[in-house]
N, C-alpha and C. Protein backbone atom coordinates (compact mmCIF):
# COMPACT_ATOMS: atom_id res chain seq x y z
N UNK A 1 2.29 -9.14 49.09
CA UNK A 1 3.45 -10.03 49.05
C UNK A 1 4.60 -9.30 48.36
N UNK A 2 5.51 -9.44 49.02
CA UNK A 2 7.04 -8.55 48.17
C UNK A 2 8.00 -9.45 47.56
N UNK A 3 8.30 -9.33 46.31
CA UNK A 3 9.30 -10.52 46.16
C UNK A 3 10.40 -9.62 45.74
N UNK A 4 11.55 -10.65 46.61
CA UNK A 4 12.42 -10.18 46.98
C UNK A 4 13.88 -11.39 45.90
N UNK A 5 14.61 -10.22 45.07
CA UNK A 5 15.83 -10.89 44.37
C UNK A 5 16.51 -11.15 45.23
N UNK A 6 17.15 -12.80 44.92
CA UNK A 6 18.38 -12.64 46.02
C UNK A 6 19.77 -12.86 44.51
N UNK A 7 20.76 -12.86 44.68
CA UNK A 7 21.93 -13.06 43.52
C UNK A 7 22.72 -13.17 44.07
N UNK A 8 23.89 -13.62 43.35
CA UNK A 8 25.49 -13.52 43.60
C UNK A 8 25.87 -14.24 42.29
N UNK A 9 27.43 -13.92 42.37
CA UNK A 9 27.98 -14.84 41.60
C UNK A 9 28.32 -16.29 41.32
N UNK A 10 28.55 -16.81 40.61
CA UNK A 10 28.61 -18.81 40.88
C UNK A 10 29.58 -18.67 41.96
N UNK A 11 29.04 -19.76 43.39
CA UNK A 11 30.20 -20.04 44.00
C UNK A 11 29.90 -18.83 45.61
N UNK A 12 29.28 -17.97 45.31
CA UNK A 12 29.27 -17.24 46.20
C UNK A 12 28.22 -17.34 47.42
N UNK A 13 27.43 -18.49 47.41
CA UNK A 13 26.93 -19.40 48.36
C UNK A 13 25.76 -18.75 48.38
N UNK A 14 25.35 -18.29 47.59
CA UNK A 14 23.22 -17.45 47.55
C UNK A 14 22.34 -18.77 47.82
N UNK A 15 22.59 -20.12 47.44
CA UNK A 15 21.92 -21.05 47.91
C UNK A 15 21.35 -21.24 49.08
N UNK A 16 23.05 -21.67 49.65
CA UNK A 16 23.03 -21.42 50.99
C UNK A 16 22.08 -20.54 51.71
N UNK A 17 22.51 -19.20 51.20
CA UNK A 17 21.95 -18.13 51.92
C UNK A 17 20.11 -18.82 51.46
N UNK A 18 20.15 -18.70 50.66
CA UNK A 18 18.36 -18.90 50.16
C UNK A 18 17.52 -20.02 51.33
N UNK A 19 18.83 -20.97 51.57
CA UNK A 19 18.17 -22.69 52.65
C UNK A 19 17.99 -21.38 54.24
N UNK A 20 18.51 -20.82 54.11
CA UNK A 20 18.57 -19.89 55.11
C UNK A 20 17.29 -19.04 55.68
N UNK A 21 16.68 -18.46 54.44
CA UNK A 21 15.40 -17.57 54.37
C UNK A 21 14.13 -18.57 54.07
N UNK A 22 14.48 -19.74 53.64
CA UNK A 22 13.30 -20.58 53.78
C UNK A 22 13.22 -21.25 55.24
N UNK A 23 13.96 -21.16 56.18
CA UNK A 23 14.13 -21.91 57.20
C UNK A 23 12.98 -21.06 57.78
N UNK A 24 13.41 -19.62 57.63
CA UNK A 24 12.47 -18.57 58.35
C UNK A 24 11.33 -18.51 57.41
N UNK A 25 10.50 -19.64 56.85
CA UNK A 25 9.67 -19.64 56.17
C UNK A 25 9.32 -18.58 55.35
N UNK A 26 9.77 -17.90 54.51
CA UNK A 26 10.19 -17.13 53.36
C UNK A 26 10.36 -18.07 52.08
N UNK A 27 9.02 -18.56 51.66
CA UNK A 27 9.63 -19.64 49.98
C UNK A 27 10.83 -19.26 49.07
N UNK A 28 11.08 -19.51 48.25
CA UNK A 28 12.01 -19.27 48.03
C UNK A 28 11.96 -20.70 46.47
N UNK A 29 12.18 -19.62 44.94
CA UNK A 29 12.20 -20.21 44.01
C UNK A 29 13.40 -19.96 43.12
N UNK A 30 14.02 -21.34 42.88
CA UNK A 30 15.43 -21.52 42.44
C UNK A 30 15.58 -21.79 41.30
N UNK A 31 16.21 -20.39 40.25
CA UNK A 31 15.82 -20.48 38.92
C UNK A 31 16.84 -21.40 38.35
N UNK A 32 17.60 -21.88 39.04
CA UNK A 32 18.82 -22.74 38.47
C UNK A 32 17.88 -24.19 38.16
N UNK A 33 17.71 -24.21 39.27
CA UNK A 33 16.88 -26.43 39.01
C UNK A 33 15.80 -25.56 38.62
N UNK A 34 14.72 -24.68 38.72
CA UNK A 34 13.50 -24.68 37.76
C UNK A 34 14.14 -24.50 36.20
N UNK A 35 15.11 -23.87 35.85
CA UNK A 35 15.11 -23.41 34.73
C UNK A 35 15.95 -25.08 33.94
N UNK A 36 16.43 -25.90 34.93
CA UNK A 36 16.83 -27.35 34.12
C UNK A 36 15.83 -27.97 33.76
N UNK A 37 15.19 -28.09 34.99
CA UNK A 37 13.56 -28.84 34.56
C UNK A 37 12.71 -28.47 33.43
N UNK A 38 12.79 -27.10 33.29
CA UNK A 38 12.08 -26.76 32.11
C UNK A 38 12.52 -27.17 31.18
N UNK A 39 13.82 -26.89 30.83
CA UNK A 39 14.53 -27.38 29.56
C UNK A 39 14.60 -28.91 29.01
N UNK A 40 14.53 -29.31 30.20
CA UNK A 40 14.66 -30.98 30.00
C UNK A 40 12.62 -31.14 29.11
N UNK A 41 12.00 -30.03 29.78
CA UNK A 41 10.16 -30.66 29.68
C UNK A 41 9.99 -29.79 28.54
N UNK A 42 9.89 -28.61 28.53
CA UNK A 42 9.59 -27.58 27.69
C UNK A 42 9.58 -27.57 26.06
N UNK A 43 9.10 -28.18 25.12
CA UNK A 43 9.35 -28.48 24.08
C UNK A 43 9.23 -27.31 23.00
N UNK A 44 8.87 -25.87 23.40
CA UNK A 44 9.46 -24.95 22.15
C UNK A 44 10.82 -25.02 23.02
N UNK A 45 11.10 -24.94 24.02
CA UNK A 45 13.04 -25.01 24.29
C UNK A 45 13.90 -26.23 23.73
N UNK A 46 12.99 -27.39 23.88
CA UNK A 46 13.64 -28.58 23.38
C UNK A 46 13.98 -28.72 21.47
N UNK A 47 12.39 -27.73 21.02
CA UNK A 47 12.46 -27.78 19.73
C UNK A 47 14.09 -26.72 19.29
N UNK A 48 13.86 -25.67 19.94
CA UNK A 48 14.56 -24.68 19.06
C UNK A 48 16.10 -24.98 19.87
N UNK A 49 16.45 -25.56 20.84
CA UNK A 49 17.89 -25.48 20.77
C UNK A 49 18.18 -26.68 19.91
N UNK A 50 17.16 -27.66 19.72
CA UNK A 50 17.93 -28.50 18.53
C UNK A 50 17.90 -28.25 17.28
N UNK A 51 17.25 -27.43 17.02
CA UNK A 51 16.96 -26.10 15.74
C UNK A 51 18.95 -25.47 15.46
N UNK A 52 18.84 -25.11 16.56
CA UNK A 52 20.46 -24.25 16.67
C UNK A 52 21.62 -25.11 16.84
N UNK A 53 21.42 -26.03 18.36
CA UNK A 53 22.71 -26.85 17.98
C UNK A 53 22.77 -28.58 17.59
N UNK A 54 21.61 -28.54 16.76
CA UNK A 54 21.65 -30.44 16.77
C UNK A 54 20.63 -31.06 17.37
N UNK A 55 20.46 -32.33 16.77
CA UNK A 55 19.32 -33.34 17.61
C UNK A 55 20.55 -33.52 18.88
N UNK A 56 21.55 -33.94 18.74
CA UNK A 56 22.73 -34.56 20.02
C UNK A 56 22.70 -33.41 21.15
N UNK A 57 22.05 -32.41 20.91
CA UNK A 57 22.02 -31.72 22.34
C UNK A 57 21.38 -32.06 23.10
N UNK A 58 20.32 -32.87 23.04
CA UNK A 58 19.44 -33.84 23.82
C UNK A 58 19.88 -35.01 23.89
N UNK A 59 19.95 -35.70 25.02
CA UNK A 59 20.35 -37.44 25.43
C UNK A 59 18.84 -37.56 26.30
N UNK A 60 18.91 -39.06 25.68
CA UNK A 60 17.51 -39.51 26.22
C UNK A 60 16.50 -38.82 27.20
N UNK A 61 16.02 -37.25 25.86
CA UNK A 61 15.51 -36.79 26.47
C UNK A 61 15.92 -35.60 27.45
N UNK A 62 17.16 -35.08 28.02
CA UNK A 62 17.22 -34.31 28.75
C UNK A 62 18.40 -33.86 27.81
N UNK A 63 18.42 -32.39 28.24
CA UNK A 63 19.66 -31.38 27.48
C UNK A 63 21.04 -32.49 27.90
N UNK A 64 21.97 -32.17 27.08
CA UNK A 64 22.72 -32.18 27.01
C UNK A 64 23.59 -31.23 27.60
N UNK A 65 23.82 -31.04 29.12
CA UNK A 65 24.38 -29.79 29.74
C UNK A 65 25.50 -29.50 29.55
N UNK A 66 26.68 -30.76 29.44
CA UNK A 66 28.22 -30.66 29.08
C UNK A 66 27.92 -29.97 27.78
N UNK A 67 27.90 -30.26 26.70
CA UNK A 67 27.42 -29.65 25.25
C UNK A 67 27.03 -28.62 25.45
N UNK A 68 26.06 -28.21 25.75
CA UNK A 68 25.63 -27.15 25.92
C UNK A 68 26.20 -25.95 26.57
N UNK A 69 27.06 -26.47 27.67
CA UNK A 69 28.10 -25.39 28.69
C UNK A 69 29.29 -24.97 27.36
N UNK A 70 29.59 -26.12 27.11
CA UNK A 70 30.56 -25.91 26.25
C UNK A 70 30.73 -24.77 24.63
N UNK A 71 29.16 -24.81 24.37
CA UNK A 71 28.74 -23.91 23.50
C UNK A 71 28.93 -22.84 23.94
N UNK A 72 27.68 -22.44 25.03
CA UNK A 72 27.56 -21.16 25.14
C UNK A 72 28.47 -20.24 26.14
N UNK A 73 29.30 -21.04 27.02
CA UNK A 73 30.29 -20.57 27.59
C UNK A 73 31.54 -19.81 26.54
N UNK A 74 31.72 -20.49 25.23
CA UNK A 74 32.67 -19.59 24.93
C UNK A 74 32.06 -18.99 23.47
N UNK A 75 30.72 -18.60 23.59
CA UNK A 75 30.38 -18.03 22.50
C UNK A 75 28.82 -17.26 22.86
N UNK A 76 29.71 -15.51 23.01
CA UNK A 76 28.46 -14.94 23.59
C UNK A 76 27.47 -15.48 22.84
N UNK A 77 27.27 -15.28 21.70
CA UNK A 77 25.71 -14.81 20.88
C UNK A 77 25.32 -15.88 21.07
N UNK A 78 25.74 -17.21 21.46
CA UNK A 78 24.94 -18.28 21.63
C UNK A 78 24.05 -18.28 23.08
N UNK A 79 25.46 -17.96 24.18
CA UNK A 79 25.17 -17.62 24.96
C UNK A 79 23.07 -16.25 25.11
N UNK A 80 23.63 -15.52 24.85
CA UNK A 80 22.66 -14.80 24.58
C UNK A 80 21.13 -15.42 23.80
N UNK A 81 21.73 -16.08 22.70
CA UNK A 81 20.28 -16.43 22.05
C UNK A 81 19.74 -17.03 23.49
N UNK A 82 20.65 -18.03 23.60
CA UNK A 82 19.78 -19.47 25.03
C UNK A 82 19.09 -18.55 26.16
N UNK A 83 19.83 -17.72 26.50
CA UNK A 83 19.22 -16.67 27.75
C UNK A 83 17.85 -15.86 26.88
N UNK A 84 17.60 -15.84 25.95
CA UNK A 84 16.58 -15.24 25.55
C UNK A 84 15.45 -15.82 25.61
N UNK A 85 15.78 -16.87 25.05
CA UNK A 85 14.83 -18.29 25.23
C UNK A 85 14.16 -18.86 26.32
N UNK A 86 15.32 -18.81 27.16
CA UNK A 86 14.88 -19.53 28.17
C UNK A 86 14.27 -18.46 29.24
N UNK A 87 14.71 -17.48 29.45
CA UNK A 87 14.17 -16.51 30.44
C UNK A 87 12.79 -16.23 30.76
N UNK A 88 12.38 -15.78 29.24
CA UNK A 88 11.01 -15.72 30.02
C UNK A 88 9.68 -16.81 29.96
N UNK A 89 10.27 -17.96 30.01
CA UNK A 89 9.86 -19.37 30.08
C UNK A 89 9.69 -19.53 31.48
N UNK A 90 10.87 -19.49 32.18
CA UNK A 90 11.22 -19.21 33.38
C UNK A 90 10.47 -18.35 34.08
N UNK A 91 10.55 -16.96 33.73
CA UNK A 91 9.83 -16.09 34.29
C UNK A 91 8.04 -16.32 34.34
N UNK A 92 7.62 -16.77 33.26
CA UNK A 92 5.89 -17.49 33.22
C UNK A 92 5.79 -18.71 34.72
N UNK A 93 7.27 -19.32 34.65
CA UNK A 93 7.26 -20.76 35.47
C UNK A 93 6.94 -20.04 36.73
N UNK A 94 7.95 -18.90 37.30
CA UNK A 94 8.20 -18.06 38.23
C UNK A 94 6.38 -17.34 38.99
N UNK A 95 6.10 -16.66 38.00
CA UNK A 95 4.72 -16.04 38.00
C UNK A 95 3.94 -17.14 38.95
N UNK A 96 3.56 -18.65 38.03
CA UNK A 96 2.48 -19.56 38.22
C UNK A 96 2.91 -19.91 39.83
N UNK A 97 4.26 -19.87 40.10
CA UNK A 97 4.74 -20.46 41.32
C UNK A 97 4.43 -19.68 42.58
N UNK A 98 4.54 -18.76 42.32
CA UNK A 98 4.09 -17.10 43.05
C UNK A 98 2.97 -17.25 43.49
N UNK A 99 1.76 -17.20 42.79
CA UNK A 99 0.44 -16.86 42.66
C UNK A 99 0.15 -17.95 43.52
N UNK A 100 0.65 -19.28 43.81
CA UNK A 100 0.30 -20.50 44.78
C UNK A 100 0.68 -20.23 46.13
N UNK A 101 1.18 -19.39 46.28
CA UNK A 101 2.20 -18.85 48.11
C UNK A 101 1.63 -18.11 48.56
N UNK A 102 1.64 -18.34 49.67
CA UNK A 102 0.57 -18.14 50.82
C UNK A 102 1.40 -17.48 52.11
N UNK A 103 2.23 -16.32 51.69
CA UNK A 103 3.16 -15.72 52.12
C UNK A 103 3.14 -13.92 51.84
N UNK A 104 4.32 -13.21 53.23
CA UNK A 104 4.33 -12.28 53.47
C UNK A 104 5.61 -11.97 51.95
N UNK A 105 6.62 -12.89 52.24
CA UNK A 105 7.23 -12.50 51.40
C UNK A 105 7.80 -13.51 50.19
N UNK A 106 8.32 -13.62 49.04
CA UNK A 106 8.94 -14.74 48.66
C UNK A 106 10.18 -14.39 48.36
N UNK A 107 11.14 -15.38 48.23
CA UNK A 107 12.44 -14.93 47.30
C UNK A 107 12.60 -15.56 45.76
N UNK A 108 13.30 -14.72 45.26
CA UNK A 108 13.40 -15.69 43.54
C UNK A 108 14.65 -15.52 43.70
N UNK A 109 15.95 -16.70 43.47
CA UNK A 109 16.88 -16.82 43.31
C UNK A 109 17.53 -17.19 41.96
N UNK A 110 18.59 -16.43 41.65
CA UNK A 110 19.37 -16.35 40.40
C UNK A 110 20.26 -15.71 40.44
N UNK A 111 21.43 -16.47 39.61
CA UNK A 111 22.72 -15.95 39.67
C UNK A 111 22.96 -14.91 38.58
N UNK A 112 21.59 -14.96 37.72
CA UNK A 112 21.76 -13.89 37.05
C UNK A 112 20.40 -12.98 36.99
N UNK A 113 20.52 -12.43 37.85
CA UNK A 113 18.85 -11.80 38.14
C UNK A 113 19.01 -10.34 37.32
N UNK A 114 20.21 -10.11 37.43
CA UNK A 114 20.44 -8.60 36.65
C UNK A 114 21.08 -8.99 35.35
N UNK A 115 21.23 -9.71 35.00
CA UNK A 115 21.23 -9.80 33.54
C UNK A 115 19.94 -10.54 32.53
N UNK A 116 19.34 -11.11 33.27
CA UNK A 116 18.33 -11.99 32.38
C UNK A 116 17.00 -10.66 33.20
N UNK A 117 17.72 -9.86 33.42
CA UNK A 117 16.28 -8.85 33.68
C UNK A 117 15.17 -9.03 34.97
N UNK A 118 15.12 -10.15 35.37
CA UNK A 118 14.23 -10.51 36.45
C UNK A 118 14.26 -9.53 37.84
N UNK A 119 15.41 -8.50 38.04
CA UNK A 119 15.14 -7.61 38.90
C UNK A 119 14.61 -6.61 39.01
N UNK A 120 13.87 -6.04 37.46
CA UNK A 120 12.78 -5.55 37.72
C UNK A 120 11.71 -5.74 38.14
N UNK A 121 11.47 -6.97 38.16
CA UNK A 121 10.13 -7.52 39.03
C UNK A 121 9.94 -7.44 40.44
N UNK A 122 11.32 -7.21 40.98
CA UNK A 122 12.05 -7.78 42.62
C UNK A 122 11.83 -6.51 43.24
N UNK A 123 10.68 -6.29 44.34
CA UNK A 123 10.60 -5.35 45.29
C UNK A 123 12.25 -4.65 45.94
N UNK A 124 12.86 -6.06 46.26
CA UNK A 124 14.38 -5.65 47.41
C UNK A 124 15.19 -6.56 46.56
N UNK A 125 16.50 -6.17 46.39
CA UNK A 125 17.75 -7.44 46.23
C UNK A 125 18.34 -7.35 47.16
N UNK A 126 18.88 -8.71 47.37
CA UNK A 126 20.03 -8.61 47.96
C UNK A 126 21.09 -9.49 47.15
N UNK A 127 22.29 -9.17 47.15
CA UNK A 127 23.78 -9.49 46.67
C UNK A 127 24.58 -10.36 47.46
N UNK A 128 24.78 -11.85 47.58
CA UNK A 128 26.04 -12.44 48.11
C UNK A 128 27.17 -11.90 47.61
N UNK A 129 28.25 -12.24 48.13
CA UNK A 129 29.29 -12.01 47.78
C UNK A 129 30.36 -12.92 48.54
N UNK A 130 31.60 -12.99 47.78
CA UNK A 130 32.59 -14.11 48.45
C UNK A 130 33.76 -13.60 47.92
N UNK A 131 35.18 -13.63 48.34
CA UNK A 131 36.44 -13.77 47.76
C UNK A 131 36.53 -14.47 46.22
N UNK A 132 37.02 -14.08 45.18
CA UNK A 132 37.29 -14.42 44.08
C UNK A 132 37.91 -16.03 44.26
N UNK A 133 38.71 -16.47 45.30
CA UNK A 133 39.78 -17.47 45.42
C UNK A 133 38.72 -18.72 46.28
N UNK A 134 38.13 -18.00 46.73
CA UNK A 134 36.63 -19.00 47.52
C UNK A 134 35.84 -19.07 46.59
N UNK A 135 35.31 -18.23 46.02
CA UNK A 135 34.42 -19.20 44.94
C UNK A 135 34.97 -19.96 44.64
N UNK A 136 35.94 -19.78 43.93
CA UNK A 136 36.77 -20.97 42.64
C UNK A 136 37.01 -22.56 43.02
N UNK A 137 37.23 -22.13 44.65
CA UNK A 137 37.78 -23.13 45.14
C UNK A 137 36.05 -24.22 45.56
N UNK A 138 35.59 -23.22 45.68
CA UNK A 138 34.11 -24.00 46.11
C UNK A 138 33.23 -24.34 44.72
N UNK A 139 33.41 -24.14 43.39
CA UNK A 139 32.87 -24.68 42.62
C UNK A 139 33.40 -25.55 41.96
N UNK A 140 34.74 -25.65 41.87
CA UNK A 140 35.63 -26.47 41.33
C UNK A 140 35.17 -28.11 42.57
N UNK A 141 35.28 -27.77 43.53
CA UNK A 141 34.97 -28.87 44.39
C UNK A 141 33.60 -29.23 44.10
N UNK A 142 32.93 -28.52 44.09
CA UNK A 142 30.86 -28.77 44.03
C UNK A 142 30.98 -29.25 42.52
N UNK A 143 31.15 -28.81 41.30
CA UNK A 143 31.17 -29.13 40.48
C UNK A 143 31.89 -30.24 39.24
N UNK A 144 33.06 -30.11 39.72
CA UNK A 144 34.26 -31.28 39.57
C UNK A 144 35.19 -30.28 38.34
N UNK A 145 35.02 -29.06 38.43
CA UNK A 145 35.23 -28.52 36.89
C UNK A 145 36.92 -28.04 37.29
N UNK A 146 37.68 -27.72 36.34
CA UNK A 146 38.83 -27.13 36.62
C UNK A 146 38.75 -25.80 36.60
N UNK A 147 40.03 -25.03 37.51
CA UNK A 147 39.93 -23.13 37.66
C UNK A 147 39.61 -23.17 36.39
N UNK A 148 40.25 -23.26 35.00
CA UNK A 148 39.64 -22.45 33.56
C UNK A 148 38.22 -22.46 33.54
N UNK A 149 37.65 -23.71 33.79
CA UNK A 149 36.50 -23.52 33.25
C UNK A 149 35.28 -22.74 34.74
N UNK A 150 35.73 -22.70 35.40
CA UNK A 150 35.18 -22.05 36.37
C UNK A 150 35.22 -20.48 36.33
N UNK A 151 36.31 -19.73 35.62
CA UNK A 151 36.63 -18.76 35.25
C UNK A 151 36.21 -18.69 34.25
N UNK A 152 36.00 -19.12 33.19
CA UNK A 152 35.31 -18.93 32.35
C UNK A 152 33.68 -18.79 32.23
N UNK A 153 33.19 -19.44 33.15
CA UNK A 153 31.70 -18.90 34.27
C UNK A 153 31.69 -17.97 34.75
N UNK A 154 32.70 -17.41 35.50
CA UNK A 154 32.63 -16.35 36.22
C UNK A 154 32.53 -15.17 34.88
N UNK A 155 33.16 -15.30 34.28
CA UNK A 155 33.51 -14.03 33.03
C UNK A 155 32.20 -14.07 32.28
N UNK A 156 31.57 -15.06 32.62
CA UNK A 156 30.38 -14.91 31.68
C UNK A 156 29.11 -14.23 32.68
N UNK A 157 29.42 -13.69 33.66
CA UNK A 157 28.45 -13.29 34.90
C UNK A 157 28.71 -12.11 34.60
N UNK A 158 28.34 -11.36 34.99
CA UNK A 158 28.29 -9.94 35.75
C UNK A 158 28.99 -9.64 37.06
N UNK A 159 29.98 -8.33 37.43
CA UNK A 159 30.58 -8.30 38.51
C UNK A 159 29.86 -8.18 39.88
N UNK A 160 30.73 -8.43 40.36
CA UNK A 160 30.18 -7.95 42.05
C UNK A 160 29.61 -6.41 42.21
N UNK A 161 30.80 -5.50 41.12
CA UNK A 161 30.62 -4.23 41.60
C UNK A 161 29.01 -3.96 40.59
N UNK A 162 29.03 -4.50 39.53
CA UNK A 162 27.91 -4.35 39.09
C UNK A 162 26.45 -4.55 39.80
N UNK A 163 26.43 -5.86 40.33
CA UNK A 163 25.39 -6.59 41.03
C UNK A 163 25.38 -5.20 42.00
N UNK A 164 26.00 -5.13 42.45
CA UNK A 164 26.03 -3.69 43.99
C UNK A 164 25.18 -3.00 43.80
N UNK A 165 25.22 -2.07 42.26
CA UNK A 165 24.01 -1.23 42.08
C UNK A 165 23.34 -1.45 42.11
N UNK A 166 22.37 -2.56 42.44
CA UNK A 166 20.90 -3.01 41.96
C UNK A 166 20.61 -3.37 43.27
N UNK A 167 21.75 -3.83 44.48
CA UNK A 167 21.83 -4.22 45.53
C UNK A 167 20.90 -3.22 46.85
N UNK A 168 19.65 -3.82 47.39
CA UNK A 168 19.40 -2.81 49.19
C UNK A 168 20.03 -3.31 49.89
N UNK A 169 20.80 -4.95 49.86
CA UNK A 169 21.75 -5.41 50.62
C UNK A 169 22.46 -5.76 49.83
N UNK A 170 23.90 -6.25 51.09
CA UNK A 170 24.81 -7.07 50.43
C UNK A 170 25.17 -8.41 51.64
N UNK A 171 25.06 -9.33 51.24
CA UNK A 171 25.77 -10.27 52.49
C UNK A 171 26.95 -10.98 51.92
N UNK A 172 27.96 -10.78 52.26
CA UNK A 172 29.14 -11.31 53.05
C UNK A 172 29.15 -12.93 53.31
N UNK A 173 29.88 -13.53 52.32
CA UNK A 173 29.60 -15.38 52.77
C UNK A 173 31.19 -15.49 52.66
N UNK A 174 31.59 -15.37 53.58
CA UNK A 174 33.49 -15.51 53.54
C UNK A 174 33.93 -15.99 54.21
N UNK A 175 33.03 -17.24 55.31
CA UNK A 175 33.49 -18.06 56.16
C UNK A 175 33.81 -17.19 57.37
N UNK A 176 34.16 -16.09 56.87
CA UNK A 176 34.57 -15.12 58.80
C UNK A 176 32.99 -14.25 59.03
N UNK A 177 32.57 -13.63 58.26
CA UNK A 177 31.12 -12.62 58.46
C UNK A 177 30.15 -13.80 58.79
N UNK A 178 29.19 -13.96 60.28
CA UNK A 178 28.44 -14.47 60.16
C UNK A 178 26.99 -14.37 59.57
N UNK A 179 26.75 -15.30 58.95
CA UNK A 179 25.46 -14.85 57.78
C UNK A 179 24.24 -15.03 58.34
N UNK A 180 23.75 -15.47 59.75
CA UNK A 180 22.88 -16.09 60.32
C UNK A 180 22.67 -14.60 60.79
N UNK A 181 23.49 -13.78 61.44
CA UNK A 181 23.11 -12.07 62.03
C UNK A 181 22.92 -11.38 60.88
N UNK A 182 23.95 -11.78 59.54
CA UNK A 182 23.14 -10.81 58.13
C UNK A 182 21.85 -11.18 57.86
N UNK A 183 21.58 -12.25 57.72
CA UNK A 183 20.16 -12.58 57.13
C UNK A 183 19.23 -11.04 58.39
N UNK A 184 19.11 -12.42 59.82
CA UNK A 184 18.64 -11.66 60.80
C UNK A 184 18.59 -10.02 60.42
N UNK A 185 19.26 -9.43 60.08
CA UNK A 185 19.41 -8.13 59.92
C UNK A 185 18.51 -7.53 58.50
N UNK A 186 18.63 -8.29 57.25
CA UNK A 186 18.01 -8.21 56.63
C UNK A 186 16.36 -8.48 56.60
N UNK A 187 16.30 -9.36 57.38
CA UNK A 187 14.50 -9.47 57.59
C UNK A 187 13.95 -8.67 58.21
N UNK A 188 14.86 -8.10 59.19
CA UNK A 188 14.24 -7.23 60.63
C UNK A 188 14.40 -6.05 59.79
N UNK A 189 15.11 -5.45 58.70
CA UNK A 189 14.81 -4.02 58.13
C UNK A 189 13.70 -4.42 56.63
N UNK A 190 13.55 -5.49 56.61
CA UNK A 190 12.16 -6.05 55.43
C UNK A 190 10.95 -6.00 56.46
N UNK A 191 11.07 -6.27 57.46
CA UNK A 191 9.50 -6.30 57.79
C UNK A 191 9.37 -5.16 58.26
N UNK A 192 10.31 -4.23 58.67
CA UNK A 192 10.29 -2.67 59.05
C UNK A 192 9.67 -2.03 57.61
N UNK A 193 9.86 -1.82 56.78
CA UNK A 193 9.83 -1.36 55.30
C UNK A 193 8.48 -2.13 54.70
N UNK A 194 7.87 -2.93 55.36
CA UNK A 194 6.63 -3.68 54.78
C UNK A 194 5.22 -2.97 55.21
């Protein structure tokens, strides 16, 4: 079984792309909602971020995500502690999920696969990518957030040109490149390489 990183930046439609590679029955595990769920269940995560920022980072029971964005968005080291924490919580969640698939290949999706480290695990990446002015415009809508604070997400990512290096692909989600012949293209040189 090869597991395969997929990434991009917020906004740059890797979801999408991901509903895409599961269609072609390729599983596909989404560290964004696994890694909420955990946090909401996980009680050394529940213990120690209220250790750091308060019992009020929790509401009945589930993080406190506004609070919490608000922390660690404009304060690396917080930022950082939480990604420490939570990662390889995630990554154990990741493992157990694996070991149940009954597959040639899987994908693990994350917008931060090269920073929280998880692409060393990843046989292949591949990299979305989108216009700076399309993301913004597509998370601000998906999310309800304003350009600052959407930019202020983005700054807390890693670049495109960065993600590249780590990249065997790149796909193109810009509304003009069709992504249905990238994918296609990407599986047909994965099962060549398998």
């Amino acid at each position: 079984m090869i597991t395969i990183g997929l990434t991009g930046g917020i906004g740059s439609g890797k979801s999408y792309v991901a509903r895409q590679f599961a269609e072609l029955d390729i599983p596909c595990y989404n560290c964004d909602i696994r890694s909420k769920i955990i946090m909401d269940t996980d009680y050394r995560i529940e213990e120690s971020l209220r250790q750091r920022f308060g019992s009020g980072i929790y509401t009945d029971g589930c993080v406190n995500r506004k609070m919490l964005a608000e922390k660690i968005f404009s304060n690396e080291a917080d930022l950082q502690w939480v990604n420490n924490l939570v990662h390889p919580i995630v990554y154990e969640d990741f493992e157990e999920w694996r070991k149940m698939r009954q597959a040639d290949a899987v994908l693990i999706e994350s917008a931060i696969l090269v920073e929280s480290g998880f692409y060393r695990f990843c046989d292949k990446i591949i990299v979305v990518e989108a216009p700076i002015g399309l993301r913004i415009s597509r998370v601000m809508q998906r999310d309800g957030l304003t350009e600052e604070q959407v930019r202020q997400r983005i700054s807390a990512q890693t670049t495109d040109e960065e993600r590249r290096k780590f990249a065997d692909f790149v796909i193109v989600n810009d509304e003009m490149n069709n992504i249905a012949t990238q994918i296609d293209k990407v599986v047909s040189m994965l099962h060549n390489k398998q």
